[in-house]
N, C-alpha and C. Protein backbone atom coordinates (compact mmCIF):
# COMPACT_ATOMS: atom_id res chain seq x y z
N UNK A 1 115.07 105.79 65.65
CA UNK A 1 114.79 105.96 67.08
C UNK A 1 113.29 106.17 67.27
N UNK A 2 112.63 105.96 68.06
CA UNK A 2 111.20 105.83 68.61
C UNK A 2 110.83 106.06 69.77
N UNK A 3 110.58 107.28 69.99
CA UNK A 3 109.91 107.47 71.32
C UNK A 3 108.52 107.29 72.08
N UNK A 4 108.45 106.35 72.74
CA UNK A 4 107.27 106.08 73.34
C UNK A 4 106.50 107.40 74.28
N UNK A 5 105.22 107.57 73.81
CA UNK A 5 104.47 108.38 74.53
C UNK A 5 103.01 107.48 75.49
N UNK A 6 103.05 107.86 76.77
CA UNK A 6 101.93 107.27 77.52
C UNK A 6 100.79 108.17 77.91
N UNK A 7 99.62 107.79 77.56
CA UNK A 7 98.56 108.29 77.84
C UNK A 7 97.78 108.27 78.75
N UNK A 8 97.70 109.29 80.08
CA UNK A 8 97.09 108.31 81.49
C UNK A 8 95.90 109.06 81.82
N UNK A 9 95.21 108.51 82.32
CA UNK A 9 94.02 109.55 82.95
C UNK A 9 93.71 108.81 84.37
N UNK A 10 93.32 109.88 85.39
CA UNK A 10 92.40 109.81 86.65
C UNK A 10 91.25 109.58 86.54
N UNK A 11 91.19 108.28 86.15
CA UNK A 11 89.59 108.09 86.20
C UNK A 11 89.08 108.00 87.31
N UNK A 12 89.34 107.87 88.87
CA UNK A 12 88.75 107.26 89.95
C UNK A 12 87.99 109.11 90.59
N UNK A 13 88.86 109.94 89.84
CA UNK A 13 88.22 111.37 89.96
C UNK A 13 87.64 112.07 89.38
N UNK A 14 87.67 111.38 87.92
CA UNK A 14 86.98 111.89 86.58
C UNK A 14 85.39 110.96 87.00
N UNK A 15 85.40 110.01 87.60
CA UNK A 15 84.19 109.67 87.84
C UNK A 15 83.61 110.03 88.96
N UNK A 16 84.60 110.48 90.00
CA UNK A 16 83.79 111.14 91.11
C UNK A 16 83.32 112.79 91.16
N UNK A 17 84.17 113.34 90.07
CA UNK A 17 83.62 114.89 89.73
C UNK A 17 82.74 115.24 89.33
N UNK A 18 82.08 113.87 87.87
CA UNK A 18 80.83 113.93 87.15
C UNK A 18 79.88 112.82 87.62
N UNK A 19 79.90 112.68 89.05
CA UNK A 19 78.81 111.59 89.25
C UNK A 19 77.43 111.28 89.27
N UNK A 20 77.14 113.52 89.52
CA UNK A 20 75.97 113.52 89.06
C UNK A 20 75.26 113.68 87.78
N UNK A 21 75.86 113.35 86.93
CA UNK A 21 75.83 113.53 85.50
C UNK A 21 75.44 112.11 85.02
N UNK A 22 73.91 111.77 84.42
CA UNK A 22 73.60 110.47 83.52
C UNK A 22 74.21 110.32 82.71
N UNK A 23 75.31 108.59 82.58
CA UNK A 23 74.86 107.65 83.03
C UNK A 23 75.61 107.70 84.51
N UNK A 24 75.26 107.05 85.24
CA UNK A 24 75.80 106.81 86.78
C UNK A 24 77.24 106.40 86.65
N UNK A 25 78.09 106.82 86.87
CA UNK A 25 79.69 106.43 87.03
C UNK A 25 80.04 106.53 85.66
N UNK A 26 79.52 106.61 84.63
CA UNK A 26 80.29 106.70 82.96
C UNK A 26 80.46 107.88 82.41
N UNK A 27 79.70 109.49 82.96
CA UNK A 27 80.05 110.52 82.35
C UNK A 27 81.85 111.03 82.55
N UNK A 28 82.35 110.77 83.76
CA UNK A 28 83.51 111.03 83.80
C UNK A 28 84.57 110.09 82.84
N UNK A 29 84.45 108.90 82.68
CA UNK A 29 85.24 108.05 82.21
C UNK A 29 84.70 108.58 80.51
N UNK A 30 83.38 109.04 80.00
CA UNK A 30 84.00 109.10 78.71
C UNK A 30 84.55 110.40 78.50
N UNK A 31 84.77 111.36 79.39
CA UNK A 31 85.60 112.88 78.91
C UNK A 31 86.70 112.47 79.31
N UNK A 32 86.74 111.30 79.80
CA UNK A 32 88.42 110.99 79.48
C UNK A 32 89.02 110.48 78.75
N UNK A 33 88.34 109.61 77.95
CA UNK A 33 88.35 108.81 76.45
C UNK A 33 88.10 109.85 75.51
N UNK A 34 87.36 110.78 75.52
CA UNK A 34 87.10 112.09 74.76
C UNK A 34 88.55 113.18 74.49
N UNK A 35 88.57 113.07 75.67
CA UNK A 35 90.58 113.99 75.82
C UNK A 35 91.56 113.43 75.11
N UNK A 36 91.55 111.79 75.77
CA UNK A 36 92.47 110.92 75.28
C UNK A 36 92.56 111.15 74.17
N UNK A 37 91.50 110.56 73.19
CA UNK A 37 91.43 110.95 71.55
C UNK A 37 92.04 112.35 71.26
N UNK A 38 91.76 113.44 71.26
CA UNK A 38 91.95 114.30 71.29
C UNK A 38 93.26 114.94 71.11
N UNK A 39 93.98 114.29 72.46
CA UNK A 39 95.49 114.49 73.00
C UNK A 39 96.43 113.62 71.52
N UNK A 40 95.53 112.41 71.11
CA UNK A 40 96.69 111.82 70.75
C UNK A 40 96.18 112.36 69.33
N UNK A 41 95.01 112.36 68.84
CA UNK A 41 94.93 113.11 67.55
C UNK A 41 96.37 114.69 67.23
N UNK A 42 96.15 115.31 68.69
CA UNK A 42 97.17 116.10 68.18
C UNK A 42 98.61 116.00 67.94
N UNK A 43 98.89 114.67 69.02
CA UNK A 43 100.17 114.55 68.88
C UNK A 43 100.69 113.82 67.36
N UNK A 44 99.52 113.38 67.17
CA UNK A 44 99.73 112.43 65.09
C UNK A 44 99.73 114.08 64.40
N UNK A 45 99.04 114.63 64.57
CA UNK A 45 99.36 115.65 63.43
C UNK A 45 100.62 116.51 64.05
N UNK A 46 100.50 117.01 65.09
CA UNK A 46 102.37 117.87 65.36
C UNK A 46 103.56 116.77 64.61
N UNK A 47 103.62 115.34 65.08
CA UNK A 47 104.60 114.67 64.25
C UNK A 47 104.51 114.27 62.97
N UNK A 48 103.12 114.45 62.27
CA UNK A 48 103.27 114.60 61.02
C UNK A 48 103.91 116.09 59.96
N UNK A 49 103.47 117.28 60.83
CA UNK A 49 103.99 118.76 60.09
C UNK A 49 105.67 118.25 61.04
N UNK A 50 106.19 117.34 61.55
CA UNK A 50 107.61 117.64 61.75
C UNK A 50 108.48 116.39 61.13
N UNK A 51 107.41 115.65 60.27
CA UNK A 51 108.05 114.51 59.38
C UNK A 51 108.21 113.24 60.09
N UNK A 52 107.15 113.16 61.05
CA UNK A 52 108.30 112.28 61.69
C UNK A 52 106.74 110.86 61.51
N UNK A 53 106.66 109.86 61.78
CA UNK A 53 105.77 108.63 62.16
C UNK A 53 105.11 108.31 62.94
N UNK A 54 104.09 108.42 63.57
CA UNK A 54 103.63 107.76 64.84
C UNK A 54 102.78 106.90 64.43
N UNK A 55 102.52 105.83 65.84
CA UNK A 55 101.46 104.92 65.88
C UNK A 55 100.67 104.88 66.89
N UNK A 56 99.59 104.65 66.97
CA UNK A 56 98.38 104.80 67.84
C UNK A 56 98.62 103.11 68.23
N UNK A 57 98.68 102.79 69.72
CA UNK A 57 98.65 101.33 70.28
C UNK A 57 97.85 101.50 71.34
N UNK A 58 96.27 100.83 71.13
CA UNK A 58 95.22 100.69 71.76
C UNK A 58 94.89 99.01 72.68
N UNK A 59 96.15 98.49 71.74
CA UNK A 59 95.34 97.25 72.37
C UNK A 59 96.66 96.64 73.21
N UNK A 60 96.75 97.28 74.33
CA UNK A 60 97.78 96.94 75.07
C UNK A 60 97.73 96.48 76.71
N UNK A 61 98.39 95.74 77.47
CA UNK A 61 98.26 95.09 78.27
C UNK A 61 98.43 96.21 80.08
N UNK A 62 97.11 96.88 79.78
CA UNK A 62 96.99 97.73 81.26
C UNK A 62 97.73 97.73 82.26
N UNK A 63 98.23 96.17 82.54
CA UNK A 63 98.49 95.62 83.73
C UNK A 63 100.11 96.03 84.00
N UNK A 64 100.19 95.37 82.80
CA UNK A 64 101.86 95.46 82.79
C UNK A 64 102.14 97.17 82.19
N UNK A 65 101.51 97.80 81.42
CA UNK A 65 101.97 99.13 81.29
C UNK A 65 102.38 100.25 82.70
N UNK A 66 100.92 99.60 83.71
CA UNK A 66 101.08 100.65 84.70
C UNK A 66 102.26 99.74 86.15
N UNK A 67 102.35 98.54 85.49
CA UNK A 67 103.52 98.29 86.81
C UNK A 67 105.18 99.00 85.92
N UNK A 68 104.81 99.35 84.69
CA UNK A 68 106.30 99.95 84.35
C UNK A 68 106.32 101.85 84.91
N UNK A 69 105.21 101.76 85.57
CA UNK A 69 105.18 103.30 86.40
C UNK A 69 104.58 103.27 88.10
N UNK A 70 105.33 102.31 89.04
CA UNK A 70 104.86 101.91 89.73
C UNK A 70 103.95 102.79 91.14
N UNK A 71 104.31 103.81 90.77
CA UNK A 71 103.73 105.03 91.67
C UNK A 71 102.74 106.08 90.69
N UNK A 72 102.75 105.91 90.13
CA UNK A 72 101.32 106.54 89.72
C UNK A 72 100.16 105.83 89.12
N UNK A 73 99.14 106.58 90.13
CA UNK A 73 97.79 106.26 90.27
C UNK A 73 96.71 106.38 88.99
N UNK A 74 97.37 106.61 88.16
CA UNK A 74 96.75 107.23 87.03
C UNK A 74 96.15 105.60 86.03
N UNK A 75 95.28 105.78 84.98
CA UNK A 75 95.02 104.62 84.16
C UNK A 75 95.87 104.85 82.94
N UNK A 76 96.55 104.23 82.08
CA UNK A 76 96.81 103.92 81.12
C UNK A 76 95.24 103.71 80.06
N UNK A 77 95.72 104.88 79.13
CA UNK A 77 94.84 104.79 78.13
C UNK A 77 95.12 104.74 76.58
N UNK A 78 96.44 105.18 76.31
CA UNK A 78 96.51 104.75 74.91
C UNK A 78 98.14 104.84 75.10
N UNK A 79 99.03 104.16 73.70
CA UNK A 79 100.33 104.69 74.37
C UNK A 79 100.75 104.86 72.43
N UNK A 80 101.20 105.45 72.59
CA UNK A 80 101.98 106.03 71.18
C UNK A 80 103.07 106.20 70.89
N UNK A 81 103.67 105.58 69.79
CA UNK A 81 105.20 105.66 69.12
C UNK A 81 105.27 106.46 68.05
N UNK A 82 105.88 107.01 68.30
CA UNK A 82 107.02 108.67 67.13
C UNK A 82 107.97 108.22 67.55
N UNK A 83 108.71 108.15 65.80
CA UNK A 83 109.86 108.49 65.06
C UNK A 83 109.87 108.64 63.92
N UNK A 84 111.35 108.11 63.55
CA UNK A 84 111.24 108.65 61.79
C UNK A 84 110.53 107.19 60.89
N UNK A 85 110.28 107.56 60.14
CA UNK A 85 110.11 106.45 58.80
C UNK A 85 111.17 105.98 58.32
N UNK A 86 111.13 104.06 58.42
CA UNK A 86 111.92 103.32 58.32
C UNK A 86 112.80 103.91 56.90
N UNK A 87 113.90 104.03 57.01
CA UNK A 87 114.27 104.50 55.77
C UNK A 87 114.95 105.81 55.68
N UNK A 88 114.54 106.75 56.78
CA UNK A 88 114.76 108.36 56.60
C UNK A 88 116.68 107.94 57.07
N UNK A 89 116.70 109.07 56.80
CA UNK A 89 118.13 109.58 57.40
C UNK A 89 118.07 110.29 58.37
């Protein structure tokens, strides 16, 4: 079994909170790529101390991720699969 995890961020507010911050419109968008990492770094190690597999999927299709959540405003930023290792019991 494999549970999909989605990674979203507000960027349209993460760039309007840090706008006065150099570079012009990019300080917010990278503390959200900064989190992102972060978030999913922890979630690889919690499912590693609980045995279980994950995968980091970066190169995925924005478009279609966020019409499978059609009401939220949020960006799709990374999306991640945990479960067990092919093989476990």
């Amino acid at each position: 079994m494999v549970a999909p995890v989605v990674v979203m961020a507000d960027m349209a507010s993460m760039t309007a909170h840090f706008a006065d911050q150099p570079p012009p419109s990019e300080r917010g968008a990278r503390y959200a790529w900064i989190e992102t990492g972060a978030l999913t770094q922890n979630i690889h190690l919690q499912a590693t101390g609980l045995g279980l597999g994950v995968v980091l999927v970066g190169g995925f299709d924005d478009a279609r991720v966020q019409a499978t959540l059609p009401e939220c405003a949020l960006q799709p930023t990374a999306l991640l699969c945990v479960g067990r290792y092919k093989g476990d019991a």
